[in-house]
C-alpha atoms as a PDB file:
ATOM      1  CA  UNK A   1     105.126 190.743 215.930  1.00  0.00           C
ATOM      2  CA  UNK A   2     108.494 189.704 215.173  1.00  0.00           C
ATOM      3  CA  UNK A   3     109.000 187.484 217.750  1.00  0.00           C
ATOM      4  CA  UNK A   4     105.830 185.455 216.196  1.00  0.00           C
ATOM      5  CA  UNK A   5     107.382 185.792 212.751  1.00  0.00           C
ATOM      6  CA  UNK A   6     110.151 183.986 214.279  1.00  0.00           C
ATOM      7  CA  UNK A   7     108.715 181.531 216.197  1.00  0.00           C
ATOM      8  CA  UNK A   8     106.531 180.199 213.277  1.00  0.00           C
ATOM      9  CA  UNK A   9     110.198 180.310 211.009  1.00  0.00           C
ATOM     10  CA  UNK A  10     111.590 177.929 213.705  1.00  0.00           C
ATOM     11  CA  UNK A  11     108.919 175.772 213.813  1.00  0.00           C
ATOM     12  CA  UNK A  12     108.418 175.715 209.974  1.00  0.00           C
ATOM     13  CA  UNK A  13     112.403 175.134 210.050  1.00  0.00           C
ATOM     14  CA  UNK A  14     111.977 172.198 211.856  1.00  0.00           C
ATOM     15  CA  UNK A  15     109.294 170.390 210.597  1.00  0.00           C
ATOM     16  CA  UNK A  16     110.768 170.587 207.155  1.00  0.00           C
ATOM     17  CA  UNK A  17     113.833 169.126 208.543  1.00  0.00           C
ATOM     18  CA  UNK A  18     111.862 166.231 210.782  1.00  0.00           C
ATOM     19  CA  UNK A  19     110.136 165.251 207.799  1.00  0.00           C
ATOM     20  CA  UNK A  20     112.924 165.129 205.807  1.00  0.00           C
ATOM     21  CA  UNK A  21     111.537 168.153 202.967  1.00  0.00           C
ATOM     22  CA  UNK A  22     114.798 170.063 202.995  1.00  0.00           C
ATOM     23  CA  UNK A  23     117.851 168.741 201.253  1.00  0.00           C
ATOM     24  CA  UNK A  24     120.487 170.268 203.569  1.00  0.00           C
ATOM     25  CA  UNK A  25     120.818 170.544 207.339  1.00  0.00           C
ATOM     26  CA  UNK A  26     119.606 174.295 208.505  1.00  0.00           C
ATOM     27  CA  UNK A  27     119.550 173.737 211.888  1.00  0.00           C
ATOM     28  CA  UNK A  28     122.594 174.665 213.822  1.00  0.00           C
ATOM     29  CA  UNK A  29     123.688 174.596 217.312  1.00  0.00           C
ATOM     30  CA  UNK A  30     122.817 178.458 217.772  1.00  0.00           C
ATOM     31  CA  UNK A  31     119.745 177.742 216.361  1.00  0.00           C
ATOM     32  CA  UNK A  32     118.860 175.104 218.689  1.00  0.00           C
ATOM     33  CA  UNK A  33     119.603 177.221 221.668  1.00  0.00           C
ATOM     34  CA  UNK A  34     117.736 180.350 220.200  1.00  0.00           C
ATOM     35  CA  UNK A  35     114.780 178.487 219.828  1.00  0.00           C
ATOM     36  CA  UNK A  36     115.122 176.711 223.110  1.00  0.00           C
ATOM     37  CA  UNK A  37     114.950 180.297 225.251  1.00  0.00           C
ATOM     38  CA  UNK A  38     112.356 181.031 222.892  1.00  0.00           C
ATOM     39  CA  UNK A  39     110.066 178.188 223.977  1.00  0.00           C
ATOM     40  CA  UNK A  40     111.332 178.919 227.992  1.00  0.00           C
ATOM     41  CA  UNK A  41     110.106 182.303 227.371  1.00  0.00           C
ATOM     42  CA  UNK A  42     107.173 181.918 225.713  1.00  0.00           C
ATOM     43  CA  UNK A  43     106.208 178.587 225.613  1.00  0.00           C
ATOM     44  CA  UNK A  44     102.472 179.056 224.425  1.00  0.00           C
ATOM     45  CA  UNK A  45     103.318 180.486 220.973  1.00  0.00           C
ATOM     46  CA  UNK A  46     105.993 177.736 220.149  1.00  0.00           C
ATOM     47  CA  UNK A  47     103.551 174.849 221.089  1.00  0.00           C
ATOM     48  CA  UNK A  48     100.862 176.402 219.169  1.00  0.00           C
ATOM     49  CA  UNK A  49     103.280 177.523 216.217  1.00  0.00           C
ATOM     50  CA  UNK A  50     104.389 174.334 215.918  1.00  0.00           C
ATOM     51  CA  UNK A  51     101.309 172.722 215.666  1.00  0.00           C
ATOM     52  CA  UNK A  52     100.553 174.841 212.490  1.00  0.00           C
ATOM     53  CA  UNK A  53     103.761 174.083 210.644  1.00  0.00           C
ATOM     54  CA  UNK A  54     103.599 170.107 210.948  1.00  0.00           C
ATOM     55  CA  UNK A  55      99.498 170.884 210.420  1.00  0.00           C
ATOM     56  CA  UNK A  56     101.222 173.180 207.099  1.00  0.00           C
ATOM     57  CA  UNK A  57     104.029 170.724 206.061  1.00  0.00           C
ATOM     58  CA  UNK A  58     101.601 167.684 206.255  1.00  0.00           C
ATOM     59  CA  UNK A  59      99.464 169.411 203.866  1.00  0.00           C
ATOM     60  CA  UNK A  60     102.536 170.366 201.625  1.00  0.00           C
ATOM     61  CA  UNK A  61     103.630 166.675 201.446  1.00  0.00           C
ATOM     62  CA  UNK A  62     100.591 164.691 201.310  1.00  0.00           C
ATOM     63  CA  UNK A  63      97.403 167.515 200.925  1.00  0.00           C
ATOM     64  CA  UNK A  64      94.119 166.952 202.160  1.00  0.00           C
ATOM     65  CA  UNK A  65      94.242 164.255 204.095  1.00  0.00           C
ATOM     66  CA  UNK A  66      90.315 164.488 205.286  1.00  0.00           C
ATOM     67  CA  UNK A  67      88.526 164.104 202.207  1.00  0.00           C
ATOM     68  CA  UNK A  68      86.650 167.662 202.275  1.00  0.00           C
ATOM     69  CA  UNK A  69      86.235 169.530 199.144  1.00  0.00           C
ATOM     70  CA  UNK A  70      85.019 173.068 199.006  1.00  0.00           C
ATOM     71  CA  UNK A  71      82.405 172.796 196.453  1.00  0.00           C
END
């Protein structure tokens, strides 16, 4: 469980950073080389985590961007 939890924090991390959301820098060398044995280790659950934060931070910053309500 944690090691989810801290994939998806990386990849939300990132993605805020990438599309420049966050106002300061949070990603450090250490953290670049924690997530990169992360993804060597399991690289399944960071592909798929960070498809959900740039799916979650492209919602953030622009919202629905297919047009369905849920009426």
């Amino acid at each position: 469980m944690l090691l989810s939890l801290q994939s998806l924090t990386l990849a939300v991390l990132a993605r805020l950073t990438a599309h420049h959301i966050l106002r300061y820098q949070v990603s450090t060398a250490d953290f670049d080389e924690a997530w990169a044995t992360l993804a060597r280790l399991c690289p399944g659950l960071v592909m798929s985590d960070l498809l959900i934060a740039e799916a979650m931070v492209v919602h953030a910053k622009y919202g629905d961007l297919i047009g369905e309500t849920n009426d």
